[in-house]
C-alpha atoms as a PDB file:
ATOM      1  CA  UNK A   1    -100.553  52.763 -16.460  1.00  0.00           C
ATOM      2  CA  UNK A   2    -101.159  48.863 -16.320  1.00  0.00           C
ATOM      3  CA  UNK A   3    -100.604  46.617 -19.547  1.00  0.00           C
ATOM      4  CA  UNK A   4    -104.141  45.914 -20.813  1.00  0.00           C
ATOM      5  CA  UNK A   5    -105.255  42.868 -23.058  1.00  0.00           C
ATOM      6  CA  UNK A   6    -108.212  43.540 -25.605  1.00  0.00           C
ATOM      7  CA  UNK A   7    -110.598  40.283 -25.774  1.00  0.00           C
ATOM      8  CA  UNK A   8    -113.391  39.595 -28.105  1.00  0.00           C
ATOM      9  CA  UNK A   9    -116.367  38.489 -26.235  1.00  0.00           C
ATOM     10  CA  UNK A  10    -119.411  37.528 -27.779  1.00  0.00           C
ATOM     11  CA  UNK A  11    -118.870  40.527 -30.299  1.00  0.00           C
ATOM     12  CA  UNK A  12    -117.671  43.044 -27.625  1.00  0.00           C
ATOM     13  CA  UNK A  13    -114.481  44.182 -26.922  1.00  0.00           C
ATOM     14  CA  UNK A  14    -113.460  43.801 -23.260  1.00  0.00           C
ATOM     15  CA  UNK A  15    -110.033  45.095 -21.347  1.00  0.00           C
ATOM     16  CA  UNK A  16    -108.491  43.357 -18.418  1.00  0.00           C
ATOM     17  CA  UNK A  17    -105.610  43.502 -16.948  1.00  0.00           C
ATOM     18  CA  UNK A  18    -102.543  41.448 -18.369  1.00  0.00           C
ATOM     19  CA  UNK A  19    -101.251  39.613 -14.748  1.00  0.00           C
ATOM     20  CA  UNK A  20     -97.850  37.585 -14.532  1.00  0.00           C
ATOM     21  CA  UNK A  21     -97.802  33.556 -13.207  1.00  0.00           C
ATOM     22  CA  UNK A  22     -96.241  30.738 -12.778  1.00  0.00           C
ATOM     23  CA  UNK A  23     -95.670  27.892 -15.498  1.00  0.00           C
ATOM     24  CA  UNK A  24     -94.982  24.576 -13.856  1.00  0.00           C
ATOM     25  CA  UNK A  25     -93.081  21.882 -15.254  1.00  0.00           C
ATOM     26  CA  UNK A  26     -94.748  18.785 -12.818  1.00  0.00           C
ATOM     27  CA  UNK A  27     -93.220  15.549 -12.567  1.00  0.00           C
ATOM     28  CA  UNK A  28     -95.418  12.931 -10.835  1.00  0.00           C
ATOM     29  CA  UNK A  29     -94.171   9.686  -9.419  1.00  0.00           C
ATOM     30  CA  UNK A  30     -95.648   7.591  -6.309  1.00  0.00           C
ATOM     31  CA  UNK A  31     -94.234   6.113  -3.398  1.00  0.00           C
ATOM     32  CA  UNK A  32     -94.952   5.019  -0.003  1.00  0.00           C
ATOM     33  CA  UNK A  33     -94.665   6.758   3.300  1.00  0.00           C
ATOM     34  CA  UNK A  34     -92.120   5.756   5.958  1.00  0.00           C
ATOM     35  CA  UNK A  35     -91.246   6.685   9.343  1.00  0.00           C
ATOM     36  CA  UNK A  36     -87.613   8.360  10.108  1.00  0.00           C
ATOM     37  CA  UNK A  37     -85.336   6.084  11.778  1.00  0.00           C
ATOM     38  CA  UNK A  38     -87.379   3.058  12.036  1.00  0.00           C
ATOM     39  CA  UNK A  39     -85.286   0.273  13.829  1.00  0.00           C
ATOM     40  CA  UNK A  40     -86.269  -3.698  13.612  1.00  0.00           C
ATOM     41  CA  UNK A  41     -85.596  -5.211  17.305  1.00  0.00           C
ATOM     42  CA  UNK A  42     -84.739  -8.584  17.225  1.00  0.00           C
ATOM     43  CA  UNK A  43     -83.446 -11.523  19.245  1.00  0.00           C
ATOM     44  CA  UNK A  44     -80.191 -12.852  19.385  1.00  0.00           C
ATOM     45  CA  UNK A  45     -80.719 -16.244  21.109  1.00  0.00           C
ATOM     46  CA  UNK A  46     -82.999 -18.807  20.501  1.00  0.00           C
ATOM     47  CA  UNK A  47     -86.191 -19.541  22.952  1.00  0.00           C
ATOM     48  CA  UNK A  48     -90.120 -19.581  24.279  1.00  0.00           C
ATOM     49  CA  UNK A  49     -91.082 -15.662  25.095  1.00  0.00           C
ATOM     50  CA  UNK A  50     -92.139 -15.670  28.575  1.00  0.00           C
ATOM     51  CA  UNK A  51     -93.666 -12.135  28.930  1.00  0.00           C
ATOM     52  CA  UNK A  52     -94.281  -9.300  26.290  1.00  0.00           C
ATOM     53  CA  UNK A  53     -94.371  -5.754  28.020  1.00  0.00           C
ATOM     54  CA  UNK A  54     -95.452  -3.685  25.128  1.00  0.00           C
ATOM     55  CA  UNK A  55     -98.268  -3.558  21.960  1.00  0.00           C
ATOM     56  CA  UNK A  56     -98.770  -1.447  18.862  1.00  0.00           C
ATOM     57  CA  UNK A  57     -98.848   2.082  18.818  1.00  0.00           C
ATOM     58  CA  UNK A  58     -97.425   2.103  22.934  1.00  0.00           C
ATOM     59  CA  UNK A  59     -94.803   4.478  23.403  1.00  0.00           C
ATOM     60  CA  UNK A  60     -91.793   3.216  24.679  1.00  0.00           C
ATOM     61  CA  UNK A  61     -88.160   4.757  25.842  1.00  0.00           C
ATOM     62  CA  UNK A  62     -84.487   3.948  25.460  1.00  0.00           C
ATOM     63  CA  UNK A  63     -83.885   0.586  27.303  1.00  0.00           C
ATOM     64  CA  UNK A  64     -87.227  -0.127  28.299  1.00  0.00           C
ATOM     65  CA  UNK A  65     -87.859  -3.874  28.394  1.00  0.00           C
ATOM     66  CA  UNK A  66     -89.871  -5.068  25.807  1.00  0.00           C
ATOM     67  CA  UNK A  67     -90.219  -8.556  26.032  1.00  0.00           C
ATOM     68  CA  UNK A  68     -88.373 -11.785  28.004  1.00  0.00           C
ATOM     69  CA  UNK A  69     -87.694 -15.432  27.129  1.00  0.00           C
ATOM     70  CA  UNK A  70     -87.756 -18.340  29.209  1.00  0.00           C
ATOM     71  CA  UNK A  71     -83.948 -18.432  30.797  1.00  0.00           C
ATOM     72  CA  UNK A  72     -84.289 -21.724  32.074  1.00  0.00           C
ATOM     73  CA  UNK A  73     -82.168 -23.523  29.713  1.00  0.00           C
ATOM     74  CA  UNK A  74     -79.825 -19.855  29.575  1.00  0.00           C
ATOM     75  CA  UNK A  75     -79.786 -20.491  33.276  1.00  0.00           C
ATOM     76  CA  UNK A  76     -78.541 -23.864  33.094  1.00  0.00           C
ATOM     77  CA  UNK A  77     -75.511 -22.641  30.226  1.00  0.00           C
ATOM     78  CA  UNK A  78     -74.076 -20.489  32.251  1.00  0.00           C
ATOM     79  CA  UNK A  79     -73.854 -23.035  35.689  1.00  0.00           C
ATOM     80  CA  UNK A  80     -72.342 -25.288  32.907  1.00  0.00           C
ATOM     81  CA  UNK A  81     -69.651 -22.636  31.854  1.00  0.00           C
ATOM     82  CA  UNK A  82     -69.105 -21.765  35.289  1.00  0.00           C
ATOM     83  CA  UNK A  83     -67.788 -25.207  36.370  1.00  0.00           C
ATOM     84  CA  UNK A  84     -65.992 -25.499  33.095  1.00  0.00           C
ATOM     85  CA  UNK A  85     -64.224 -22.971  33.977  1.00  0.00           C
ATOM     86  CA  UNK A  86     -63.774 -23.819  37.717  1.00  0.00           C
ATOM     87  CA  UNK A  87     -62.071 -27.004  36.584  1.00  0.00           C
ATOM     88  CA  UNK A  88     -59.673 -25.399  34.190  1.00  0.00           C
ATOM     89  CA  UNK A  89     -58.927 -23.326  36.804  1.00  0.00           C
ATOM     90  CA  UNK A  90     -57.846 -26.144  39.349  1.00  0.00           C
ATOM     91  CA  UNK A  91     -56.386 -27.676  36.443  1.00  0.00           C
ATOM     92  CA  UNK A  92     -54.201 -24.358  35.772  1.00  0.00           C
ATOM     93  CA  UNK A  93     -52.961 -23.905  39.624  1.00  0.00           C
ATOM     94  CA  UNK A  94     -52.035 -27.605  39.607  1.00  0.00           C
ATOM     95  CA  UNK A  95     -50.194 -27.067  36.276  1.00  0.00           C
ATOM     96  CA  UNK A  96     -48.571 -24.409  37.777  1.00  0.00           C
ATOM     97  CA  UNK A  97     -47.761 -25.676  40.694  1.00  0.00           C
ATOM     98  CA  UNK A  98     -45.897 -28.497  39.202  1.00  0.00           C
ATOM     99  CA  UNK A  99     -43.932 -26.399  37.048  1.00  0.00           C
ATOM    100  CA  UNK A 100     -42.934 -24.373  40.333  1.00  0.00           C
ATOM    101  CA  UNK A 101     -41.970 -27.735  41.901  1.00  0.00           C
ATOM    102  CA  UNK A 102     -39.817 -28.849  38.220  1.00  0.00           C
ATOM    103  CA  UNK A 103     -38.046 -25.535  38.981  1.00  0.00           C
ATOM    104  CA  UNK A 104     -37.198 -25.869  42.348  1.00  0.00           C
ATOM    105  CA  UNK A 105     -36.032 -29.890  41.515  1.00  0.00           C
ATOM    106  CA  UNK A 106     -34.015 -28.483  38.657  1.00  0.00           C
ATOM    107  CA  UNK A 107     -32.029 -25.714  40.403  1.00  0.00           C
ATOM    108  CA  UNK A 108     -31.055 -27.975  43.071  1.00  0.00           C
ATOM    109  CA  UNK A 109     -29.874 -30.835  40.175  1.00  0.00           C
ATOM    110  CA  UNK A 110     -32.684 -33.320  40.539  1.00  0.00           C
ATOM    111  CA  UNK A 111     -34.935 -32.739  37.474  1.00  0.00           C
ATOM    112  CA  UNK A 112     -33.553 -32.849  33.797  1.00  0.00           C
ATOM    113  CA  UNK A 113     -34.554 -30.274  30.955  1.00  0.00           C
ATOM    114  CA  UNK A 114     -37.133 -32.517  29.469  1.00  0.00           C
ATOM    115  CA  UNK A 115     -39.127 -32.794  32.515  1.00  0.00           C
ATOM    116  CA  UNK A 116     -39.216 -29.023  33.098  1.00  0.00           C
ATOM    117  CA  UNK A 117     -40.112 -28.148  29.705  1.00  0.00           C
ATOM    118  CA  UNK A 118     -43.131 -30.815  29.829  1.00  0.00           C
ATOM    119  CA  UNK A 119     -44.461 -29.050  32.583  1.00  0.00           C
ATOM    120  CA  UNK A 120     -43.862 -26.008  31.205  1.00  0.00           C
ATOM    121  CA  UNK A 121     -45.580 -27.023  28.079  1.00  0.00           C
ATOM    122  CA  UNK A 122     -48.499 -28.533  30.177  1.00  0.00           C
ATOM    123  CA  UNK A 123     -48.782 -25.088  32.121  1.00  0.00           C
ATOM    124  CA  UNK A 124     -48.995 -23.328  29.170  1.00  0.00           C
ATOM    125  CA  UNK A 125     -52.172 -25.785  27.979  1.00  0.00           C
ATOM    126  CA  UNK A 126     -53.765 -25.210  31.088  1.00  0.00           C
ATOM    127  CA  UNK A 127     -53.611 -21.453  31.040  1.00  0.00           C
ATOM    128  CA  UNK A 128     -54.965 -21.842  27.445  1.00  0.00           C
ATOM    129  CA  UNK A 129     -57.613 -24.286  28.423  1.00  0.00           C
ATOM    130  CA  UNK A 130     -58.745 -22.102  31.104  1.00  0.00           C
ATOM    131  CA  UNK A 131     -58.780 -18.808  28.762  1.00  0.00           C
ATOM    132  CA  UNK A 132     -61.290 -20.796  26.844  1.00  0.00           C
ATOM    133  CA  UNK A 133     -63.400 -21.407  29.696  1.00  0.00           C
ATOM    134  CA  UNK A 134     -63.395 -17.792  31.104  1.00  0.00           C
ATOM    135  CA  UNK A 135     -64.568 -17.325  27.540  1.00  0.00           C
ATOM    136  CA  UNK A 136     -67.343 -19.436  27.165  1.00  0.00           C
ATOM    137  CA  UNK A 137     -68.815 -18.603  30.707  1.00  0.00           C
ATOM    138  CA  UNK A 138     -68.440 -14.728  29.358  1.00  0.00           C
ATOM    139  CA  UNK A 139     -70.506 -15.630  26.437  1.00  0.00           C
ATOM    140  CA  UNK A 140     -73.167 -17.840  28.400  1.00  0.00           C
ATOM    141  CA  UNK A 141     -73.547 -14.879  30.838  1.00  0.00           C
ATOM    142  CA  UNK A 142     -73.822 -12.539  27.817  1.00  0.00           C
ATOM    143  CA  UNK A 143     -76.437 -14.692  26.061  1.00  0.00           C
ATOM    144  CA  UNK A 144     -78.423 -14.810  29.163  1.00  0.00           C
ATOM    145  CA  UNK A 145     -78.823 -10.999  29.163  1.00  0.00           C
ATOM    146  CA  UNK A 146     -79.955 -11.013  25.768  1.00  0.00           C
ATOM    147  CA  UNK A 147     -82.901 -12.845  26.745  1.00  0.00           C
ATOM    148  CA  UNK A 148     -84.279  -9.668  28.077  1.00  0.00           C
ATOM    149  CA  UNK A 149     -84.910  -7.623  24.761  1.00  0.00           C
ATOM    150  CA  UNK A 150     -85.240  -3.658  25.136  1.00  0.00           C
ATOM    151  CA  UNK A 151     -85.529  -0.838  23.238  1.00  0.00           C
ATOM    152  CA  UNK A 152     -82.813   0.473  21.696  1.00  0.00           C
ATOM    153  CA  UNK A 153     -84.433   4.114  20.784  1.00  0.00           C
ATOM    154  CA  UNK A 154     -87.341   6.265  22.130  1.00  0.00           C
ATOM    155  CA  UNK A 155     -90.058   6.044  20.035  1.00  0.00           C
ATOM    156  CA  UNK A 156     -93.308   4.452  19.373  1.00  0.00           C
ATOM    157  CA  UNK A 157     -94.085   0.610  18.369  1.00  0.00           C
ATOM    158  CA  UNK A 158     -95.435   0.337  15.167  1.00  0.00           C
ATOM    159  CA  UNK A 159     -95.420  -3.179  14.662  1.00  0.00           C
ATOM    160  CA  UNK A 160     -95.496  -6.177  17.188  1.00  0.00           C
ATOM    161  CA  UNK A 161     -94.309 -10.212  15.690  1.00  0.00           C
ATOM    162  CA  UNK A 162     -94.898 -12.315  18.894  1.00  0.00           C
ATOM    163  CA  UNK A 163     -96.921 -13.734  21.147  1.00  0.00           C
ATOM    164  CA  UNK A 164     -96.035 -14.831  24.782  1.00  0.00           C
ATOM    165  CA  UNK A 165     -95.131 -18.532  24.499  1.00  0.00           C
ATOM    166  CA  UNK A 166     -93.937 -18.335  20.870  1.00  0.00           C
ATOM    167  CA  UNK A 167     -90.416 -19.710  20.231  1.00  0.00           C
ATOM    168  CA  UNK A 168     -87.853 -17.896  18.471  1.00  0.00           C
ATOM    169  CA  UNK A 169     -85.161 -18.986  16.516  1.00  0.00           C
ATOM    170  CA  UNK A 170     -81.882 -17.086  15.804  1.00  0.00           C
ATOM    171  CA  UNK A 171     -79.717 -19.650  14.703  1.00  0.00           C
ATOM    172  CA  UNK A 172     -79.394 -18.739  11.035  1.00  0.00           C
ATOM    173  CA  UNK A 173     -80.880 -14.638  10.856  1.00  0.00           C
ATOM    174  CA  UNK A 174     -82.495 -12.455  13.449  1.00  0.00           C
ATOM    175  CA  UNK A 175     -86.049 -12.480  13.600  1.00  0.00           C
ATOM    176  CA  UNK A 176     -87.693  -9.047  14.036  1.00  0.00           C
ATOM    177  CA  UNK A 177     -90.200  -9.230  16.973  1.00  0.00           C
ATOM    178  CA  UNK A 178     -90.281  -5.276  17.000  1.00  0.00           C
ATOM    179  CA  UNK A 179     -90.840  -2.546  14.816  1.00  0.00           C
ATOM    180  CA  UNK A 180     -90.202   0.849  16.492  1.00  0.00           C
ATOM    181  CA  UNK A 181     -90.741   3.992  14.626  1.00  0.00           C
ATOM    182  CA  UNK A 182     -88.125   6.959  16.561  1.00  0.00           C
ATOM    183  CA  UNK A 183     -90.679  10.194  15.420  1.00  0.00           C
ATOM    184  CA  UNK A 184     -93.843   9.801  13.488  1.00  0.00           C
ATOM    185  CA  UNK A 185     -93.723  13.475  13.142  1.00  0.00           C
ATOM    186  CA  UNK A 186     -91.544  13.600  10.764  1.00  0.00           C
ATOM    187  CA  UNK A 187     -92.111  10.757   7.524  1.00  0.00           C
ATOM    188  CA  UNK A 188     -89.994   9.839   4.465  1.00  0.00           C
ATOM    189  CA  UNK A 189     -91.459   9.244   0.850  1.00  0.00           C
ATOM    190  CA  UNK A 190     -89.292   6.799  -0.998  1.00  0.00           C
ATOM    191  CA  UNK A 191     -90.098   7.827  -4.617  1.00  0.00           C
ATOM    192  CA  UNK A 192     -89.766   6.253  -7.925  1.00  0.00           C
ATOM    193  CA  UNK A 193     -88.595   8.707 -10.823  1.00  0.00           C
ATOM    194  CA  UNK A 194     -87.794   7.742 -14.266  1.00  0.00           C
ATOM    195  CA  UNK A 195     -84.621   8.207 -15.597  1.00  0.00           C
ATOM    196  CA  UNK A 196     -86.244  10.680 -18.295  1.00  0.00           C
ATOM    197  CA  UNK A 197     -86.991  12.865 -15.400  1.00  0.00           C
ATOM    198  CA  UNK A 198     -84.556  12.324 -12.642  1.00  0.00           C
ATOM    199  CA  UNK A 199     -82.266  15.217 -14.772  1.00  0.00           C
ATOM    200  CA  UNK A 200     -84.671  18.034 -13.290  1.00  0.00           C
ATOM    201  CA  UNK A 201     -84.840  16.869  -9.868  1.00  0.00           C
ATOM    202  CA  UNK A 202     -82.279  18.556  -7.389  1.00  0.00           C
ATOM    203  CA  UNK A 203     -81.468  18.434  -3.559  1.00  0.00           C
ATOM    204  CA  UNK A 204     -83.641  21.097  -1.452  1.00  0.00           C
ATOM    205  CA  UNK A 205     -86.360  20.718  -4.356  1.00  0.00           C
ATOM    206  CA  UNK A 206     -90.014  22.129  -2.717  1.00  0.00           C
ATOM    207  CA  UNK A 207     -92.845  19.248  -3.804  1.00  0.00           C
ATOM    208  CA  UNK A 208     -96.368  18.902  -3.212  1.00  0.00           C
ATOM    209  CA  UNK A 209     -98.152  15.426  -2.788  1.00  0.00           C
ATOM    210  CA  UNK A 210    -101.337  13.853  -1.899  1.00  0.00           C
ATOM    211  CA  UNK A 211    -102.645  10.853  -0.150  1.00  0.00           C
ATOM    212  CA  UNK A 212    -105.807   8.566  -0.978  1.00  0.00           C
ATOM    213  CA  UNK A 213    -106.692   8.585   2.885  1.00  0.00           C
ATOM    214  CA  UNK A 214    -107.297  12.440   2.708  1.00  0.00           C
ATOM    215  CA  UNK A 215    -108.250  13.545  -1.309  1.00  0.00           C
ATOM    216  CA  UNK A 216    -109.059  16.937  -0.278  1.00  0.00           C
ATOM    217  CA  UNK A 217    -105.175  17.692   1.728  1.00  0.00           C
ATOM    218  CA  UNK A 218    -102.410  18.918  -0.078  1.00  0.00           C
ATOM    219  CA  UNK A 219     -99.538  17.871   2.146  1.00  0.00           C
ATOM    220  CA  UNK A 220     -95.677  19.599   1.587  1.00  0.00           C
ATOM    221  CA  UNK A 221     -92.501  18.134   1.192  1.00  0.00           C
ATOM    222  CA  UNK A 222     -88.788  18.718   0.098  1.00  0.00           C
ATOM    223  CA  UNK A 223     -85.985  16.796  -1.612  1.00  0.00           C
ATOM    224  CA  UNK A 224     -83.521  15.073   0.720  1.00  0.00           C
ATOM    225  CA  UNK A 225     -81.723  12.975  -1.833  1.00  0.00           C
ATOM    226  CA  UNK A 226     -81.232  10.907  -4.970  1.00  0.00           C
ATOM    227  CA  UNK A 227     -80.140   7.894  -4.798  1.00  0.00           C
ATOM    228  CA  UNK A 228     -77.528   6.482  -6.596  1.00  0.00           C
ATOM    229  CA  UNK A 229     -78.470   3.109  -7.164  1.00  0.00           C
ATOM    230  CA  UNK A 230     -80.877   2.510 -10.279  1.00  0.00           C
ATOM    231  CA  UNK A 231     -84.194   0.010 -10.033  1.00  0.00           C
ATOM    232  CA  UNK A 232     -85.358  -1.377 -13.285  1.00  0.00           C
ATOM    233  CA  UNK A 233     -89.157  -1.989 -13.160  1.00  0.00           C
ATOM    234  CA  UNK A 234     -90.685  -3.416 -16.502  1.00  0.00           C
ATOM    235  CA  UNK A 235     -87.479  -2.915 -18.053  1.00  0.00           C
ATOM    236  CA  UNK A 236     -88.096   1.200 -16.844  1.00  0.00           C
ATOM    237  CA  UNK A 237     -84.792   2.494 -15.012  1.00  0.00           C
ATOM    238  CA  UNK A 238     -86.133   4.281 -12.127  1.00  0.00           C
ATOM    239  CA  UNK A 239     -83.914   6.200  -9.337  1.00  0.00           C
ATOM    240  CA  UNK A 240     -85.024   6.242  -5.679  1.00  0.00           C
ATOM    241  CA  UNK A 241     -85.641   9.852  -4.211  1.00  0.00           C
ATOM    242  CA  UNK A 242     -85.789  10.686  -0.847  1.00  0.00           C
ATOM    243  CA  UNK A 243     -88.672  13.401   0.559  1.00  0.00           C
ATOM    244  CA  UNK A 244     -88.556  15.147   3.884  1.00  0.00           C
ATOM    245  CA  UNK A 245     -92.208  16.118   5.299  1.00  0.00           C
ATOM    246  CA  UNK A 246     -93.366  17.219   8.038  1.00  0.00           C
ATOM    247  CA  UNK A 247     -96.552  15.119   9.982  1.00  0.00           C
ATOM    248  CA  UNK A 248     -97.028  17.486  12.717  1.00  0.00           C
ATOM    249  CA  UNK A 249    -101.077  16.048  12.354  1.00  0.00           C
ATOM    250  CA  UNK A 250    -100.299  12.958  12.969  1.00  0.00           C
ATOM    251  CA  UNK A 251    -102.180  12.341   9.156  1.00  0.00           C
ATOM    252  CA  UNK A 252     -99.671  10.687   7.568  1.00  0.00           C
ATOM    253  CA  UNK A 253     -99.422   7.188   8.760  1.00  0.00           C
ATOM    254  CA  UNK A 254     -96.371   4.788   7.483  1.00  0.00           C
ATOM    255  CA  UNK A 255     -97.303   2.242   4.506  1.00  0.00           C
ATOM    256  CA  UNK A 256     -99.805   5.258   2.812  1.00  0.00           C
ATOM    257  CA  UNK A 257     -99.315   5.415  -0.982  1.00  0.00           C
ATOM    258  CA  UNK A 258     -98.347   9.053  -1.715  1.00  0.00           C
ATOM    259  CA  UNK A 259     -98.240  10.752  -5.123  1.00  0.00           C
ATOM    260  CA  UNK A 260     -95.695  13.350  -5.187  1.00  0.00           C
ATOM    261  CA  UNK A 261     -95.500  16.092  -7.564  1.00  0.00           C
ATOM    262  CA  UNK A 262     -91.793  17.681  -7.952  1.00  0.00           C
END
């Protein structure tokens, strides 16, 4: 029959049952929630925003304009490039031309090797000259597209840094006007572990952690990954690691502090 345990209460003898658990070994850290594949969208030329298309939370798809700056001055670049490059180009079929004509005078004994190779020489500036314009009217024309800023991902804004008629600058870094989360069904935890600890924690590792939002939930998780590269907090060496978990609720919201027990 069943193992039995004899216990001494209050001066009687009782029997129960002796039933098998589980002893955990819990190691607690903290860390805050993030979306998967959450992209920055920024600018890459400098200017006024003329329109904004989209605000937090709006759901947005692959290429979907999200905002426009004033092309005026883009505009204006480009008509500049363009005749640039319309006078090396006149400048190029006149070099050329010449050089035809130094050929035709040399073959028939009138022109000496100097003067051919000058025009050669001057033919060969042009051309370059007018590479360098095709250029800079390519990257006018490209720099007027990227006044239109889209989405590069379906997903859903969670964070919106302008205003229509605020300037931008990109001269020196790219400033983030977009946050865009790709699936808020699915969140990260980026936890801190100490180095005392980090031993016992493994890829594909179940956990279990909690949020201060809902006290009473008991949300799931599992290990994606440790990272490699150590942080040293209050002279503590802590490694990064990387939970999976599920948000099929829509509870979990990015920025929540979660405390994760592995």
């Amino acid at each position: 029959g069943p193992s039995r345990m004899l216990l001494l209460n209050c001066g009687k003898f009782d029997f129960a049952e002796v039933t098998r658990g589980d002893l955990e070994n819990v190691i607690t850290a903290t860390g805050a929630l993030s979306a998967v594949g959450t992209v920055e969208v920024g600018t890459q030329v400098s200017g006024t925003i003329d329109e904004v298309f989209v605000d937090y939370n709006g759901t947005v798809r692959r290429g979907q304009v999200l905002a426009v700056l004033d092309t005026t001055m883009l505009a204006a670049s480009v008509r500049d490039a363009r005749a640039s490059q319309k006078a090396a180009e006149a400048k190029y079929e006149q070099a050329q031309h010449t050089y035809e004509r130094a050929q035709e005078l040399f073959s028939g004994g009138l022109s000496s090797d100097a003067e051919i190779e000058e025009s050669l020489t001057n033919l060969k500036s042009a051309e370059a000259s007018l590479l360098g314009a095709e250029a800079s009217l390519d990257r006018q024309r490209a720099n007027r597209s990227y006044a239109v800023i889209r989405s590069p991902i379906d997903g859903t804004v969670i964070m919106r840094n302008v205003e229509r008629g605020q300037t931008v600058a990109a001269s020196f870094s790219t400033p983030t006007l977009f946050t865009i989360a790709e699936d808020l069904r699915q969140m990260e935890i980026h936890a801190l572990v100490d180095e005392s600890d980090i031993g016992q924690i493994k890829e594909g590792q179940n956990v279990r952690f909690t949020v201060e939002a809902y006290s009473d939930e008991v949300f799931s998780g599992r290990v994606r990954e440790v990272w490699l590269q150590p942080e040293t907090i209050s002279n503590v060496v802590n490694y990064t690691v990387v939970v999976d978990a599920a948000n099929d609720r829509g509870l979990l919201l990015p920025g929540m502090t979660a405390t994760v027990d592995f």
